[in-house]
C-alpha atoms as a PDB file:
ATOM      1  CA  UNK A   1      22.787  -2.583   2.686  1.00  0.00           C
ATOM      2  CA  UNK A   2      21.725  -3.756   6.313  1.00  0.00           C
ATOM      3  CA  UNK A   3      19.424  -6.724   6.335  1.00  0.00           C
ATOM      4  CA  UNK A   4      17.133  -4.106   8.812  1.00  0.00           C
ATOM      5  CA  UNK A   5      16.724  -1.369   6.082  1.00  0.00           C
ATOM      6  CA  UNK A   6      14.028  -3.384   3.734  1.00  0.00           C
ATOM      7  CA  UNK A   7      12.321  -4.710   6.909  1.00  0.00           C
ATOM      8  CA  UNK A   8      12.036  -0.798   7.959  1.00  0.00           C
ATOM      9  CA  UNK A   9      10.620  -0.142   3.915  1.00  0.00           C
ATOM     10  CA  UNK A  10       8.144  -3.107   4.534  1.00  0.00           C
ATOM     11  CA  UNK A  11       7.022  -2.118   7.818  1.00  0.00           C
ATOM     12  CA  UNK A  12       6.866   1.698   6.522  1.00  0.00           C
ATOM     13  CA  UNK A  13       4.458   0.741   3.471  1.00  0.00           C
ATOM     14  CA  UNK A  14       2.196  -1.250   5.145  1.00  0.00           C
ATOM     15  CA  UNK A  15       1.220   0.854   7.978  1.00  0.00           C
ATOM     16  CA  UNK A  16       0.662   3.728   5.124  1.00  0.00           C
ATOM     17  CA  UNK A  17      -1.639   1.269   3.665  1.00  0.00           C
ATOM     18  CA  UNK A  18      -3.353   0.392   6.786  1.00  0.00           C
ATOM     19  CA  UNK A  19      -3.845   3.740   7.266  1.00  0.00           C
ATOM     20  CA  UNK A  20      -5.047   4.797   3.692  1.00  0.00           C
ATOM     21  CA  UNK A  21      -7.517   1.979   3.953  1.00  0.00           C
ATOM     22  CA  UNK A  22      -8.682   3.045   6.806  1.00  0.00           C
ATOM     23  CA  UNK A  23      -9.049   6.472   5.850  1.00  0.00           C
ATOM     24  CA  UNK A  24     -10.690   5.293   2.912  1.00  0.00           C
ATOM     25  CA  UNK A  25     -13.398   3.306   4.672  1.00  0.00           C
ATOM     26  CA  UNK A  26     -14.489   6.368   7.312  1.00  0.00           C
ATOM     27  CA  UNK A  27     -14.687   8.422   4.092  1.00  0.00           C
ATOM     28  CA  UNK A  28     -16.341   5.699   2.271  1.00  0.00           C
ATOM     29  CA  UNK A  29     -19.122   5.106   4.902  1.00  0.00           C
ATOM     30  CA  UNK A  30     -19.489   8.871   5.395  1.00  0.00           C
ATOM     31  CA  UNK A  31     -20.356   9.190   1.686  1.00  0.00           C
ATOM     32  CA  UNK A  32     -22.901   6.196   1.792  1.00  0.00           C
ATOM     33  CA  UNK A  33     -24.401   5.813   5.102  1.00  0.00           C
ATOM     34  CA  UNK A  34     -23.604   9.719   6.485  1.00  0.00           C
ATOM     35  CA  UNK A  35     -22.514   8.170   9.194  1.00  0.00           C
ATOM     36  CA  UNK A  36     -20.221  11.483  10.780  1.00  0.00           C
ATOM     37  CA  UNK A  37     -18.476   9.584  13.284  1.00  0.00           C
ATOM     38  CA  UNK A  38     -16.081   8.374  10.198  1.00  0.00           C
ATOM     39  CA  UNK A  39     -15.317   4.850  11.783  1.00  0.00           C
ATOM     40  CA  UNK A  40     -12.465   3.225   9.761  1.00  0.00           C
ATOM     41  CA  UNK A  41     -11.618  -0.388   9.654  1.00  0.00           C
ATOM     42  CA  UNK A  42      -9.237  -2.199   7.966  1.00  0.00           C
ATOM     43  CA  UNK A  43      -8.846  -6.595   8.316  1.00  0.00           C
ATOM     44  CA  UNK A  44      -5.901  -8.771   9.511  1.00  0.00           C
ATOM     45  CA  UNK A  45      -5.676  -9.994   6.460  1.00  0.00           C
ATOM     46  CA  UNK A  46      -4.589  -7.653   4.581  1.00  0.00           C
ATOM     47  CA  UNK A  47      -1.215  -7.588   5.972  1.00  0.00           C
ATOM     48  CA  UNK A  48       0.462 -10.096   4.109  1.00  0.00           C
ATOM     49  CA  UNK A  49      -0.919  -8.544   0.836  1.00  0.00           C
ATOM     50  CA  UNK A  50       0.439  -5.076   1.761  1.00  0.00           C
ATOM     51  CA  UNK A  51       3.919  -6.669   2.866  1.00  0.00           C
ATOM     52  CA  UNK A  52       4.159  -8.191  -0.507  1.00  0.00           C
ATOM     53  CA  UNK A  53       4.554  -4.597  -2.089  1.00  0.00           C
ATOM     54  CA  UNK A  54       8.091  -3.582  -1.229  1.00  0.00           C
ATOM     55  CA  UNK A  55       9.313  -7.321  -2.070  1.00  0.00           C
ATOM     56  CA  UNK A  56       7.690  -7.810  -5.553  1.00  0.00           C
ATOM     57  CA  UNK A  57       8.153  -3.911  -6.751  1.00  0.00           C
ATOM     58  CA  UNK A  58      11.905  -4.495  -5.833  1.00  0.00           C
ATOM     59  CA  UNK A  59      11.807  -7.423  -8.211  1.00  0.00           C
ATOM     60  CA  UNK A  60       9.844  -5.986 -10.885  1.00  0.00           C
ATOM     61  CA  UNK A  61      11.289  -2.131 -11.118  1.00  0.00           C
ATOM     62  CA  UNK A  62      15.265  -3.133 -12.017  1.00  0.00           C
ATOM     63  CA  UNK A  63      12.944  -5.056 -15.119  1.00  0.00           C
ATOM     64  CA  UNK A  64      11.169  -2.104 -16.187  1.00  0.00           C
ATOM     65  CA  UNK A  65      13.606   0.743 -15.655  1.00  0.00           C
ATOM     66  CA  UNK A  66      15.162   0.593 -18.669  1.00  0.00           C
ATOM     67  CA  UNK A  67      11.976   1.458 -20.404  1.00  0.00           C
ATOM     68  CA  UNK A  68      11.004   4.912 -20.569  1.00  0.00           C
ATOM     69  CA  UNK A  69       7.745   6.283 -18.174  1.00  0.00           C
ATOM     70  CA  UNK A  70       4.776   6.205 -20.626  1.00  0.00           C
ATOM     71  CA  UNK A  71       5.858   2.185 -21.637  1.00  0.00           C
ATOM     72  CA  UNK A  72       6.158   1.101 -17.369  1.00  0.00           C
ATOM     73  CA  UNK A  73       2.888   2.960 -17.056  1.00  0.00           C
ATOM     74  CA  UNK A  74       1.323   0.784 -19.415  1.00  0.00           C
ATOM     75  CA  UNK A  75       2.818  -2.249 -17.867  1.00  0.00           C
END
């Protein structure tokens, strides 16, 4: 596999996180302060956390995949 094709997989999950937060705040704030204008936000820091998602589920699925679905739900 080409060293670009996990960087691409990162990059790809956490701008759909950024964006799901974001979504999740204008919604949020809709619901509590019915503010209409639906003004997301998300925070810098949040990108490390999010890039940490493809690397540790790539270390963590080849353990559980032997298992069937109801166990690696429960892990």
């Amino acid at each position: 596999m080409p060293w670009y094709i996990p960087v691409v997989h990162d990059l790809l999950i956490v701008g759909m996180a950024m964006s799901l937060e974001v979504v999740f705040t204008a919604l949020y704030d809709l619901r509590k302060a019915k503010d209409w204008k639906l003004k997301g936000y998300t925070y810098v820091w949040m990108v490390p956390i999010y890039a940490l998602i493809y690397p540790l589920a790539c270390l963590i699925f080849p353990r559980f995949s032997p298992y069937p679905w109801p166990v690696r739900g429960l892990a």
